[in-house]
N, C-alpha and C. Protein backbone atom coordinates (compact mmCIF):
# COMPACT_ATOMS: atom_id res chain seq x y z
N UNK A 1 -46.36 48.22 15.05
CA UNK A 1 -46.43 46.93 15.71
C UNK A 1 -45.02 46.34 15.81
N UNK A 2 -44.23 45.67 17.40
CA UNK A 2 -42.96 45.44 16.89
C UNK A 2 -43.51 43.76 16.83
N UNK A 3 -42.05 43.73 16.12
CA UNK A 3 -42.12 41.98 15.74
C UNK A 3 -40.81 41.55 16.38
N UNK A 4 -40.92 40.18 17.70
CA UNK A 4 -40.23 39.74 18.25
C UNK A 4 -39.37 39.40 17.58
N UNK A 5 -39.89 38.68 16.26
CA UNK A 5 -38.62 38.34 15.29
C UNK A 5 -37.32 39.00 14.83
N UNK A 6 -37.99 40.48 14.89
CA UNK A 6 -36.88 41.20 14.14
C UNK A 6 -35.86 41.61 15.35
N UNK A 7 -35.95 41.71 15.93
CA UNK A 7 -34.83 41.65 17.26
C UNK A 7 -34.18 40.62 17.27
N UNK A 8 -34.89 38.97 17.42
CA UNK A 8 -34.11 38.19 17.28
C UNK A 8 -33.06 38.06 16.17
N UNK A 9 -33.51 38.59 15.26
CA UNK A 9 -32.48 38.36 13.95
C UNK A 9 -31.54 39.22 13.70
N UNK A 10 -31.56 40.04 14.54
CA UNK A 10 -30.72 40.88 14.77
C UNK A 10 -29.33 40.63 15.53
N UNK A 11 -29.93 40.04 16.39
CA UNK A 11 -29.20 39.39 17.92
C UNK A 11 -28.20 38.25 16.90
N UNK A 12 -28.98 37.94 16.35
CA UNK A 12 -28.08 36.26 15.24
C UNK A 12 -26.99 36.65 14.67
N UNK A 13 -27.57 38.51 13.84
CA UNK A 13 -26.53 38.85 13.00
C UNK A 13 -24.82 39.31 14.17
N UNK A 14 -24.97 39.35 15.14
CA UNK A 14 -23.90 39.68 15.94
C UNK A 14 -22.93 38.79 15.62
N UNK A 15 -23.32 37.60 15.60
CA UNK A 15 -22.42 36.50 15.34
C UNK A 15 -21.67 37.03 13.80
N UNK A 16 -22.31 36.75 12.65
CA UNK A 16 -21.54 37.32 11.50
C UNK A 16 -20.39 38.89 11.67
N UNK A 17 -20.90 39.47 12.23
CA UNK A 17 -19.79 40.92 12.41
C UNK A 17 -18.84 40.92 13.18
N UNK A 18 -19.35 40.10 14.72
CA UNK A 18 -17.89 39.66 15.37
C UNK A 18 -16.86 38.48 14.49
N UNK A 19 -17.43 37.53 13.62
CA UNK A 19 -16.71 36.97 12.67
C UNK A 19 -15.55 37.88 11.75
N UNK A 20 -16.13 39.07 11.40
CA UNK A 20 -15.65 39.88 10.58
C UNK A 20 -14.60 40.92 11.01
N UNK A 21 -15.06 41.33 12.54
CA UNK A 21 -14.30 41.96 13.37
C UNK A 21 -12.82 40.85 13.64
N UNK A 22 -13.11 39.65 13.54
CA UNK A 22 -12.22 39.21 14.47
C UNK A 22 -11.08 38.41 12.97
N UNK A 23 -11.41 38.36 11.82
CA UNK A 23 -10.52 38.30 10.88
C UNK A 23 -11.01 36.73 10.50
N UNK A 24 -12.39 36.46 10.69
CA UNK A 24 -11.93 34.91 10.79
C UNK A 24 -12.34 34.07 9.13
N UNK A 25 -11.56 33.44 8.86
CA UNK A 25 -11.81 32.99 7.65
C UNK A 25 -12.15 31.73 7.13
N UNK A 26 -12.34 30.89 8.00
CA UNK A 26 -13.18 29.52 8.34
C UNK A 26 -13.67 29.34 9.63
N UNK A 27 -14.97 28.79 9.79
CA UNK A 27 -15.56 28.13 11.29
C UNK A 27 -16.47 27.54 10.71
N UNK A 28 -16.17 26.18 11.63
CA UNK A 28 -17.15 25.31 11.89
C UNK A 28 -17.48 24.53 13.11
N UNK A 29 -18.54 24.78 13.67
CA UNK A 29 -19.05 23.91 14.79
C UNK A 29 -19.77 23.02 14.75
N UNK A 30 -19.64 22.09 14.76
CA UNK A 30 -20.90 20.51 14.72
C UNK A 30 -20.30 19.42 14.45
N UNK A 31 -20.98 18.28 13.84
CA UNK A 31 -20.48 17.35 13.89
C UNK A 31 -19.07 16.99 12.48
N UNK A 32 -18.15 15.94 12.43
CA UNK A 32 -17.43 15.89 11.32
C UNK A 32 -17.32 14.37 10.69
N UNK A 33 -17.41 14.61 9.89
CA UNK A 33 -17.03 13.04 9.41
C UNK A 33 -15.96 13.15 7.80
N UNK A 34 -15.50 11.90 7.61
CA UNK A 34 -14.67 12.23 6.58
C UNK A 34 -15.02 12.77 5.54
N UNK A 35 -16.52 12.45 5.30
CA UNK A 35 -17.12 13.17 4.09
C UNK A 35 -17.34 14.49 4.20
N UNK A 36 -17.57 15.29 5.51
CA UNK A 36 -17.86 16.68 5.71
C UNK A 36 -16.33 17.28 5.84
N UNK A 37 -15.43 16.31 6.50
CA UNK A 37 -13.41 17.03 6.25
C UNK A 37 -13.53 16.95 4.92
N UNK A 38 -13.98 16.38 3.80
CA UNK A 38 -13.24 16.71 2.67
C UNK A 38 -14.21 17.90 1.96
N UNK A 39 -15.36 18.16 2.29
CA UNK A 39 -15.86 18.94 1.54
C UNK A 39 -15.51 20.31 2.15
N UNK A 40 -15.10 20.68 3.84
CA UNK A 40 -14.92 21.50 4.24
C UNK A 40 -13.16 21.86 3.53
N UNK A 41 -12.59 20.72 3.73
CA UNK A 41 -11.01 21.09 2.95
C UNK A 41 -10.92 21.57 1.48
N UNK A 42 -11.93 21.53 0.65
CA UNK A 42 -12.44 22.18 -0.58
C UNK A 42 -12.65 24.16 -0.05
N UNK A 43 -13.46 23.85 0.91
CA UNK A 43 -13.89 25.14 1.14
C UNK A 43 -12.46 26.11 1.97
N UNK A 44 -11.71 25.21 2.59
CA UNK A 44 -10.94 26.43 3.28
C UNK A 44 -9.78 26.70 2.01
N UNK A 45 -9.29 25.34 1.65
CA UNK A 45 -8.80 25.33 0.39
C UNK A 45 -8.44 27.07 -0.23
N UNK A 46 -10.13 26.66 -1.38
CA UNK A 46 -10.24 28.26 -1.75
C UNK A 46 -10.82 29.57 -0.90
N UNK A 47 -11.16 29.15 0.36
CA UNK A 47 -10.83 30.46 0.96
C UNK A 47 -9.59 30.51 1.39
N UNK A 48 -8.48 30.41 1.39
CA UNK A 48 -7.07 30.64 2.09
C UNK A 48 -6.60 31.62 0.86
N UNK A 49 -7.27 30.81 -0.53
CA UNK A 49 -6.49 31.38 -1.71
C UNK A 49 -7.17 32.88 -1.77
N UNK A 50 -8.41 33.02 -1.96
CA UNK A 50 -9.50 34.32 -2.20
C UNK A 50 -8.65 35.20 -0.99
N UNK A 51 -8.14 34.79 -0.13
CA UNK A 51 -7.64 35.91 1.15
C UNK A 51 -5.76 36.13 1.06
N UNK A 52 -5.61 35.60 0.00
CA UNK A 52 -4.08 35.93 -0.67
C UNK A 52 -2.93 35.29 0.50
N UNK A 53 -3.72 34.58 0.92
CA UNK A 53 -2.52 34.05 1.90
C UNK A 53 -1.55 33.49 0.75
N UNK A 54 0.08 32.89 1.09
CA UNK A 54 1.02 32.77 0.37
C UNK A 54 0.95 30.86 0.58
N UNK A 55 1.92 30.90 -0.49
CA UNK A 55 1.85 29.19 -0.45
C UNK A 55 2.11 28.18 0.36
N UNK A 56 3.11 29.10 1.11
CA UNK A 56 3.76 28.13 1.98
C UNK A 56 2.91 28.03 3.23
N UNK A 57 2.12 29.51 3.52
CA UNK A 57 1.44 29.76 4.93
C UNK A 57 0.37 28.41 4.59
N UNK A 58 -0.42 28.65 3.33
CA UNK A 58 -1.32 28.12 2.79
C UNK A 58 -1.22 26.70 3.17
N UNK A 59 -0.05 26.07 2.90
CA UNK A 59 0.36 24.38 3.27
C UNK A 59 -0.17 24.00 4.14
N UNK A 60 0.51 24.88 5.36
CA UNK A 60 1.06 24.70 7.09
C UNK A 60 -0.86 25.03 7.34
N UNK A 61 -1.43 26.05 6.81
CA UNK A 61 -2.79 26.08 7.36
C UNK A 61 -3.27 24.83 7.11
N UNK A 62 -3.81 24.37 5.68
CA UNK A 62 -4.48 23.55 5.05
C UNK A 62 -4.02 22.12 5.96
N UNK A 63 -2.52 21.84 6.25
CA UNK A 63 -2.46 20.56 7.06
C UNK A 63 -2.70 20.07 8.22
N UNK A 64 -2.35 21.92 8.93
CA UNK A 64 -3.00 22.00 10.14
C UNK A 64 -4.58 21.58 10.40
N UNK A 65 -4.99 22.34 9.34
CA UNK A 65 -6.80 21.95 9.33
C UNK A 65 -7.03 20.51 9.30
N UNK A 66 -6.54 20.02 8.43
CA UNK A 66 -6.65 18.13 8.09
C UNK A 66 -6.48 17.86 9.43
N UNK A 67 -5.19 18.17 10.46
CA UNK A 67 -4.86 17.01 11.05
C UNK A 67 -6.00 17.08 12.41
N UNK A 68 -6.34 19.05 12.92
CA UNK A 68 -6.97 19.04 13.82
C UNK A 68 -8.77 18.58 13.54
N UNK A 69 -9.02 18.78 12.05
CA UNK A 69 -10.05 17.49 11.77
C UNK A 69 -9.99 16.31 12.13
N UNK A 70 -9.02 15.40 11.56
CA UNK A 70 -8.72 14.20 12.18
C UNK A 70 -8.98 13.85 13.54
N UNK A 71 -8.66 14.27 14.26
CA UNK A 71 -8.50 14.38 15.37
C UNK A 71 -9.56 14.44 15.90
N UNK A 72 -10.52 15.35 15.65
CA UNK A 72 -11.80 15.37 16.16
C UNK A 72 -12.72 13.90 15.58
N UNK A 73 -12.25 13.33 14.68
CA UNK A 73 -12.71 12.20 14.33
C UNK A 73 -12.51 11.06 14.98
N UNK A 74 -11.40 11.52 15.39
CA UNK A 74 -10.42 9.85 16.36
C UNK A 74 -10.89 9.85 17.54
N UNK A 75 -10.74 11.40 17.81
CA UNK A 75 -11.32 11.33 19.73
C UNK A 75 -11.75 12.58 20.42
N UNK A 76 -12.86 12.37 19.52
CA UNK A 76 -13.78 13.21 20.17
C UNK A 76 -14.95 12.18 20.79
N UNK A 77 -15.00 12.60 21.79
CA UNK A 77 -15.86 11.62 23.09
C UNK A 77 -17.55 11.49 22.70
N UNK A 78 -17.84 12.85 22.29
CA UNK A 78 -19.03 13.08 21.61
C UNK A 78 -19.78 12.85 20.21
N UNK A 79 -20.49 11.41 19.81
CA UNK A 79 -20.60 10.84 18.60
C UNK A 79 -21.62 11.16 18.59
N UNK A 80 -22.26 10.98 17.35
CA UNK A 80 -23.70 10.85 16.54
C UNK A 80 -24.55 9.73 16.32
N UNK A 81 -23.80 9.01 15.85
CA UNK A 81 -24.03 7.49 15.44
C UNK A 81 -22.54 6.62 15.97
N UNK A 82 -22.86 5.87 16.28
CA UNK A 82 -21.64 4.67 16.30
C UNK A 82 -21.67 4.23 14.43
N UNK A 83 -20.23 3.92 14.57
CA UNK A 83 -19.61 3.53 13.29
C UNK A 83 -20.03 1.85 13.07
N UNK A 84 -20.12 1.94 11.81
CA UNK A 84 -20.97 0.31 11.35
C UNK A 84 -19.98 0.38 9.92
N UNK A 85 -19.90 -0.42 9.10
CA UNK A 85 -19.41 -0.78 8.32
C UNK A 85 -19.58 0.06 6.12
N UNK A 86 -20.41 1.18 6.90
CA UNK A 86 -21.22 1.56 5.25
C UNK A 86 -21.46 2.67 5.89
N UNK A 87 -21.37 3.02 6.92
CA UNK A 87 -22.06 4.56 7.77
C UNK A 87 -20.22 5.42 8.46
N UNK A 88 -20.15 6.21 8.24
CA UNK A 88 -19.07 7.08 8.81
C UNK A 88 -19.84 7.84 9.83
N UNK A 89 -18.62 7.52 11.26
CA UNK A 89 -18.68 8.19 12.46
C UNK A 89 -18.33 9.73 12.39
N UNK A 90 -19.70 10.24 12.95
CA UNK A 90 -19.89 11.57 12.94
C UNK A 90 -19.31 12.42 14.71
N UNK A 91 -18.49 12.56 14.42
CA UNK A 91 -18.30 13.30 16.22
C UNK A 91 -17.91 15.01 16.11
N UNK A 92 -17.90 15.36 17.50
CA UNK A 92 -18.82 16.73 17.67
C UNK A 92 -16.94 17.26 17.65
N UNK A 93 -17.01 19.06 17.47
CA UNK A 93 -15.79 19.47 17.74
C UNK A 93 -15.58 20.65 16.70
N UNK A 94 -14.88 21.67 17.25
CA UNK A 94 -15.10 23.16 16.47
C UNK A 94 -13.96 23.70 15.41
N UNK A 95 -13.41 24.03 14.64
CA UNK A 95 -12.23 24.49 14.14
C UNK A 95 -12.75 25.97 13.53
N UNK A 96 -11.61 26.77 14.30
CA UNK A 96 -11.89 28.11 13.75
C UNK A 96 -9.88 28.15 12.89
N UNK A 97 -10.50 29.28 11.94
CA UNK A 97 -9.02 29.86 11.23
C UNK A 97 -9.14 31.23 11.39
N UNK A 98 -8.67 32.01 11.64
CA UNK A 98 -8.68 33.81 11.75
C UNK A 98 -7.13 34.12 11.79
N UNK A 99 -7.27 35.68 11.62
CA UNK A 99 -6.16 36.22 11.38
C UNK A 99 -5.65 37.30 12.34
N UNK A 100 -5.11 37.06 12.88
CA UNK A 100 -4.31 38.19 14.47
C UNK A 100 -3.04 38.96 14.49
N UNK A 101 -2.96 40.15 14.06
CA UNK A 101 -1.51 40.57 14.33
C UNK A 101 -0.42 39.64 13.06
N UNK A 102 -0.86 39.49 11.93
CA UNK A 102 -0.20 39.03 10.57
C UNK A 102 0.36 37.40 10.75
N UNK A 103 -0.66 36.63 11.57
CA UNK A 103 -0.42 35.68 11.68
C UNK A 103 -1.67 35.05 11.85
N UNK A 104 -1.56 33.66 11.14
CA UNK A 104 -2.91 32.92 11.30
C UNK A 104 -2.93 32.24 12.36
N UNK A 105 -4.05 31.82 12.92
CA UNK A 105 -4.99 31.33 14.33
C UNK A 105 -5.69 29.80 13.91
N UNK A 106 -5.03 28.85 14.39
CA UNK A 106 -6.07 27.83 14.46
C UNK A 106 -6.53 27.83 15.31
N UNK A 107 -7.43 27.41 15.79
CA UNK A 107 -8.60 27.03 16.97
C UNK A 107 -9.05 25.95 16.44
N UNK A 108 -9.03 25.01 18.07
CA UNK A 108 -9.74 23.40 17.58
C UNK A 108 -10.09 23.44 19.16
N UNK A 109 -11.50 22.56 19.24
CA UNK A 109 -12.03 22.31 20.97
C UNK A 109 -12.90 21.47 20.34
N UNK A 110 -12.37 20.12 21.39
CA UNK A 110 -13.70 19.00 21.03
C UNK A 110 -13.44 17.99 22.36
N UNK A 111 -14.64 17.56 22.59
CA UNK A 111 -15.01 16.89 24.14
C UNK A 111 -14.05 15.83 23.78
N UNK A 112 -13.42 15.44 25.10
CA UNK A 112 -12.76 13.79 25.32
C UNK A 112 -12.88 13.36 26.77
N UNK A 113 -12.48 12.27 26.49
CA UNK A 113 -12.78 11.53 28.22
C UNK A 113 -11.87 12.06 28.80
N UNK A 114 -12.38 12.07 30.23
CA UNK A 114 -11.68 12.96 31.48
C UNK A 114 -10.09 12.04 31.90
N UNK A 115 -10.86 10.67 31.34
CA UNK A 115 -9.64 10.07 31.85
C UNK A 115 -8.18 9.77 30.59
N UNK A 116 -8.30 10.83 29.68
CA UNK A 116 -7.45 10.62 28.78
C UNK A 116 -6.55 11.72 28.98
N UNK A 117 -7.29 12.84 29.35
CA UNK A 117 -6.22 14.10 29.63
C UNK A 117 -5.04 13.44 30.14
N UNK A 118 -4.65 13.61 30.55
CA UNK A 118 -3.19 13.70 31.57
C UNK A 118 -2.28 12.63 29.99
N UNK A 119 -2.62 11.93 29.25
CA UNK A 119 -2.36 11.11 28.35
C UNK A 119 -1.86 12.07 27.29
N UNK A 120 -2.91 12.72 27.02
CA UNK A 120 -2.61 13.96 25.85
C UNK A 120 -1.71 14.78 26.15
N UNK A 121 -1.86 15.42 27.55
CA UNK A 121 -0.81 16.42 28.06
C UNK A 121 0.52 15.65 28.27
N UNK A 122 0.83 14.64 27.86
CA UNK A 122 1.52 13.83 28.01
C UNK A 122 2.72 13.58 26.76
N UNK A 123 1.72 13.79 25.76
CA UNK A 123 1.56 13.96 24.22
C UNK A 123 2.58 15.38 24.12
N UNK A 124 1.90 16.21 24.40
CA UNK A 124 1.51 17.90 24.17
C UNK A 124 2.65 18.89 24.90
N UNK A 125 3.17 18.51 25.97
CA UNK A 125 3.48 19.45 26.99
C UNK A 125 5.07 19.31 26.18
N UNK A 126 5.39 17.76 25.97
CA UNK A 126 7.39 17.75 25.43
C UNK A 126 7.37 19.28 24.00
N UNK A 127 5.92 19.24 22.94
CA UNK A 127 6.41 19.96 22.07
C UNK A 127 6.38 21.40 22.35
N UNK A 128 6.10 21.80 23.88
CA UNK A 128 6.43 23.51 24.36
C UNK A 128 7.67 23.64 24.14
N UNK A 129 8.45 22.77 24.59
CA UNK A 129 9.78 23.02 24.80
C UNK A 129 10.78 22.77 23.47
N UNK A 130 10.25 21.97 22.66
CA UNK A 130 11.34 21.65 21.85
C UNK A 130 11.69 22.90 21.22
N UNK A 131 13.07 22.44 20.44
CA UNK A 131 13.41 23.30 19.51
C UNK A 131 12.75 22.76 17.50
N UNK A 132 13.20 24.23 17.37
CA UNK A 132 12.59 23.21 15.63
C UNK A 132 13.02 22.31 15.36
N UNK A 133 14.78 22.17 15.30
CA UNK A 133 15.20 20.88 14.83
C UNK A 133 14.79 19.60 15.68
N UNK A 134 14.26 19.39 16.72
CA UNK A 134 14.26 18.67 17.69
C UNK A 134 12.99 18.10 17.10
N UNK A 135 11.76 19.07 16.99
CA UNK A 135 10.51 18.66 16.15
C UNK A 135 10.24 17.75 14.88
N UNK A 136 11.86 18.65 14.12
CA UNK A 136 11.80 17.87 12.54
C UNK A 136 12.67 16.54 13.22
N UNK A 137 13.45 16.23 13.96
CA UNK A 137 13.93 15.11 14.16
C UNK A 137 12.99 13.77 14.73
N UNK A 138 12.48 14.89 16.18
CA UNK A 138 11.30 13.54 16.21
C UNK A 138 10.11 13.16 15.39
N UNK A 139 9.91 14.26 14.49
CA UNK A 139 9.20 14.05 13.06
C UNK A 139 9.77 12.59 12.51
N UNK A 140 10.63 12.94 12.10
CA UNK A 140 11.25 11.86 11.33
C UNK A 140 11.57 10.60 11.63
N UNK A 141 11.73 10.56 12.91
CA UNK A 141 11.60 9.57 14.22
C UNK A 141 10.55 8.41 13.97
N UNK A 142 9.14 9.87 14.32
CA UNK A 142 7.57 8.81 14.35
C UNK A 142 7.80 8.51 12.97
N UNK A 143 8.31 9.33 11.94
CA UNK A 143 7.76 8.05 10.66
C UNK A 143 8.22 7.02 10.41
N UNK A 144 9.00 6.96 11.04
CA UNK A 144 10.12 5.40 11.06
C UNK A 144 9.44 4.31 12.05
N UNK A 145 8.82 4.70 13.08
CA UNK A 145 8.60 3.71 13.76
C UNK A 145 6.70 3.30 13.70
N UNK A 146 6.56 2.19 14.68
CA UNK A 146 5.15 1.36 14.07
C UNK A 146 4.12 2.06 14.66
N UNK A 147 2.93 2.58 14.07
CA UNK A 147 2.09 3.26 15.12
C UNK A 147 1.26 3.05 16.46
N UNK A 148 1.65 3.63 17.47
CA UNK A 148 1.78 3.37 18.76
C UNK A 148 0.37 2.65 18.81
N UNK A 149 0.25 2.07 20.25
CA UNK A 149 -0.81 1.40 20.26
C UNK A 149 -1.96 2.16 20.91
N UNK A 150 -3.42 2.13 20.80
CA UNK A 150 -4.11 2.67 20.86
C UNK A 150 -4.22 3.91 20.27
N UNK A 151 -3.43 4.04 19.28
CA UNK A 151 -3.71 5.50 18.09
C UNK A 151 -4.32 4.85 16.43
N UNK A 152 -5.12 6.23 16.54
CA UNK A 152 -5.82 5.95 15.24
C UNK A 152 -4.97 6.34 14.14
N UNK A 153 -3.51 6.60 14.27
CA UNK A 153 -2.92 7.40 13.50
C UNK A 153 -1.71 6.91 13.61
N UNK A 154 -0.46 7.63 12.98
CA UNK A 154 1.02 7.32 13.04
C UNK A 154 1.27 7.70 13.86
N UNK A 155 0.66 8.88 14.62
CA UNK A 155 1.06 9.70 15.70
C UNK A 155 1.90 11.02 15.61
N UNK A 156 1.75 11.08 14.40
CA UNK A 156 2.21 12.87 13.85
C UNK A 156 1.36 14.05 13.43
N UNK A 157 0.14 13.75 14.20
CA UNK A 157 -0.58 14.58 13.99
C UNK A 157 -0.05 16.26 14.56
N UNK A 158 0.38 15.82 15.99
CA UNK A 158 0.95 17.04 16.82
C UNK A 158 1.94 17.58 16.27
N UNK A 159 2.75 16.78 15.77
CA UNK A 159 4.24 17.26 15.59
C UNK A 159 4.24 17.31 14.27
N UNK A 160 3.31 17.12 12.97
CA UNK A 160 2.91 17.96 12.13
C UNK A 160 3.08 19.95 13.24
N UNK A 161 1.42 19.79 13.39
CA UNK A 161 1.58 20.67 13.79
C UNK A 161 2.37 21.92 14.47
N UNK A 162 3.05 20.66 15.27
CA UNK A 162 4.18 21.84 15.58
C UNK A 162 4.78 22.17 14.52
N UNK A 163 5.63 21.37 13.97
CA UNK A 163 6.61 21.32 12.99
C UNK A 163 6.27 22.90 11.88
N UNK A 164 4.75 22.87 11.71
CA UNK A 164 4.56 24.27 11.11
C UNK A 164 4.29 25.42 11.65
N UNK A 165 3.99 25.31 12.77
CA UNK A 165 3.59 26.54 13.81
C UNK A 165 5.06 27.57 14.20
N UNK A 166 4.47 29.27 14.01
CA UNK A 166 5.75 29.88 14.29
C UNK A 166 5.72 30.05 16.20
N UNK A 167 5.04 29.54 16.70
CA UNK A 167 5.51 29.69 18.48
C UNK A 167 5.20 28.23 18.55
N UNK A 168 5.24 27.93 20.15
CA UNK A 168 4.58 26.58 20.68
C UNK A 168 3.20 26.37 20.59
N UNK A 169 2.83 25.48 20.65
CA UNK A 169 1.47 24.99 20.58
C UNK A 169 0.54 25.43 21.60
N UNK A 170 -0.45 25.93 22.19
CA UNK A 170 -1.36 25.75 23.20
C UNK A 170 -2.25 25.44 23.15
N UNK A 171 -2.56 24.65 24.77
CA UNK A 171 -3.72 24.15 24.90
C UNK A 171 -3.95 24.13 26.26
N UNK A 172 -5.44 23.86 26.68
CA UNK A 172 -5.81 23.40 27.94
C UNK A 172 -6.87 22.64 28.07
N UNK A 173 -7.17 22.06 29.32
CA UNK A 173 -8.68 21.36 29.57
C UNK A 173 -9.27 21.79 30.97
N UNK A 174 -10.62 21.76 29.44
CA UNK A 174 -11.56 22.33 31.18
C UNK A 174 -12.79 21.47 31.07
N UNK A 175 -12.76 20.49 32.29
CA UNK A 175 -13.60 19.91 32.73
C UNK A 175 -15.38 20.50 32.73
N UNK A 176 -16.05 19.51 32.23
CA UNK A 176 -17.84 20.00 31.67
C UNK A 176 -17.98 20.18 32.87
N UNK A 177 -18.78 21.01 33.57
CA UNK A 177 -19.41 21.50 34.45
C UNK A 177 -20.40 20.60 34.84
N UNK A 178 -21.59 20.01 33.74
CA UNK A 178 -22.61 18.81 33.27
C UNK A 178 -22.15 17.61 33.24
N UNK A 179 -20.99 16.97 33.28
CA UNK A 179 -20.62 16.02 32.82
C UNK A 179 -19.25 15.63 33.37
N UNK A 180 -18.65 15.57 34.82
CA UNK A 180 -17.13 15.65 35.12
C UNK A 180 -16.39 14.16 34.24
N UNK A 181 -17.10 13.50 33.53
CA UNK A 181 -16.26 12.51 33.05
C UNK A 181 -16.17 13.09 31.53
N UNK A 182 -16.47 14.27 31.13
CA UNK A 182 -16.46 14.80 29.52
C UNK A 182 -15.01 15.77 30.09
N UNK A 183 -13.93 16.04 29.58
CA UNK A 183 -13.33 17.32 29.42
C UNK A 183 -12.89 18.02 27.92
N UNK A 184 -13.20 19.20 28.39
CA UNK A 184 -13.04 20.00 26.86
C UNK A 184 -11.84 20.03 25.84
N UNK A 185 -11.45 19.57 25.66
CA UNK A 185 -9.76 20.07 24.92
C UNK A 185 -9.37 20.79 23.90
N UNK A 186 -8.80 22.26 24.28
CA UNK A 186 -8.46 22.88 23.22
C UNK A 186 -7.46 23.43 22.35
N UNK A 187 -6.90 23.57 21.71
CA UNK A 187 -5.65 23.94 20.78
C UNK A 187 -5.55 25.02 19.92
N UNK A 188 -4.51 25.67 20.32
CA UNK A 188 -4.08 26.56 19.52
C UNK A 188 -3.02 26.73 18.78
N UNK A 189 -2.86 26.67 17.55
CA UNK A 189 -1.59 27.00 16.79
C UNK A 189 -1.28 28.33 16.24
N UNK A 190 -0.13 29.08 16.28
CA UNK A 190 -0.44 30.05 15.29
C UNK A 190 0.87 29.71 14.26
N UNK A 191 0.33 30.28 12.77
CA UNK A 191 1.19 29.74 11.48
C UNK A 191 1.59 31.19 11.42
């Protein structure tokens, strides 16, 4: 007698082996809130260590992870609940970590308004070009000055990022198919 089930569960396990195939050593897709960044930063934490990464890689991952968490917290277009005063805002957005050719892989993609792109790429496109010192300078720059307006942040989230990444940053947006006022935004670092 076959059982529909067991095919399906089969089909599920694909997901775990292409995980395994592809080196990856954290993912998460769904919603985030500060309480799920800190319990997930526990977890990549000691998986970075169990996979012998070195200390320094270890940093540049672990901050990377914080900041492209953050981020999905600040502005990601896609919420759960609206934020109230005793309840933390839950919003949608993916972070993968894997390992490619002796270098680690962030992956981050989380919905934002259509009409913010060109804002971000705005953000995003000066740190292709810089040089390192140029990064650690305007690093040092944003921490000196007041945080810009309409940011949930100092505004060093990126230039963290760069600042640890061994190439430039990438990213792109691709407009929801369902939704032309949602666009996707995604990022890549490699450490």
């Amino acid at each position: 007698m076959n059982n529909p089930n067991i095919h399906s569960a089969t089909q599920d396990c694909t997901f775990f082996e292409l995980a395994k195939q592809r080196d990856v050593i954290f993912y998460h897709m769904g919603y985030f809130s500060q309480n799920i960044i800190a319990a997930m930063a526990e977890v990549v934490k000691l998986q970075l260590e169990i996979s012998g990464v070195n200390g320094q890689t270890r940093r540049k991952l672990f901050s990377s992870f914080i900041e492209l968490s953050q981020n999905i917290i600040h502005y990601s277009s896609y919420s759960l609940n609206e934020q109230s005063s005793n309840i933390s805002l839950l919003r949608q957005g993916a972070v993968c970590i894997s390992v490619e050719d002796d270098h680690h892989l962030m992956l981050c993609a989380n919905p934002i308004a259509t009409k913010d792109v060109e804002h971000l790429r705005e953000k995003l496109e000066p740190l292709r070009t810089m040089s390192e010192d140029e990064i650690k300078q305007a690093y040092k720059l944003t921490l000196r000055d007041e945080t810009p307006k309409g940011s949930k942040g100092a505004g060093l989230g990126f230039l963290t990022m760069a600042r640890d990444a061994c190439s430039p940053l990438e990213f792109s947006f691709q407009t929801m198919s369902d939704d032309p006022d949602t666009t996707l935004f995604c990022l890549k670092s490699v450490i």
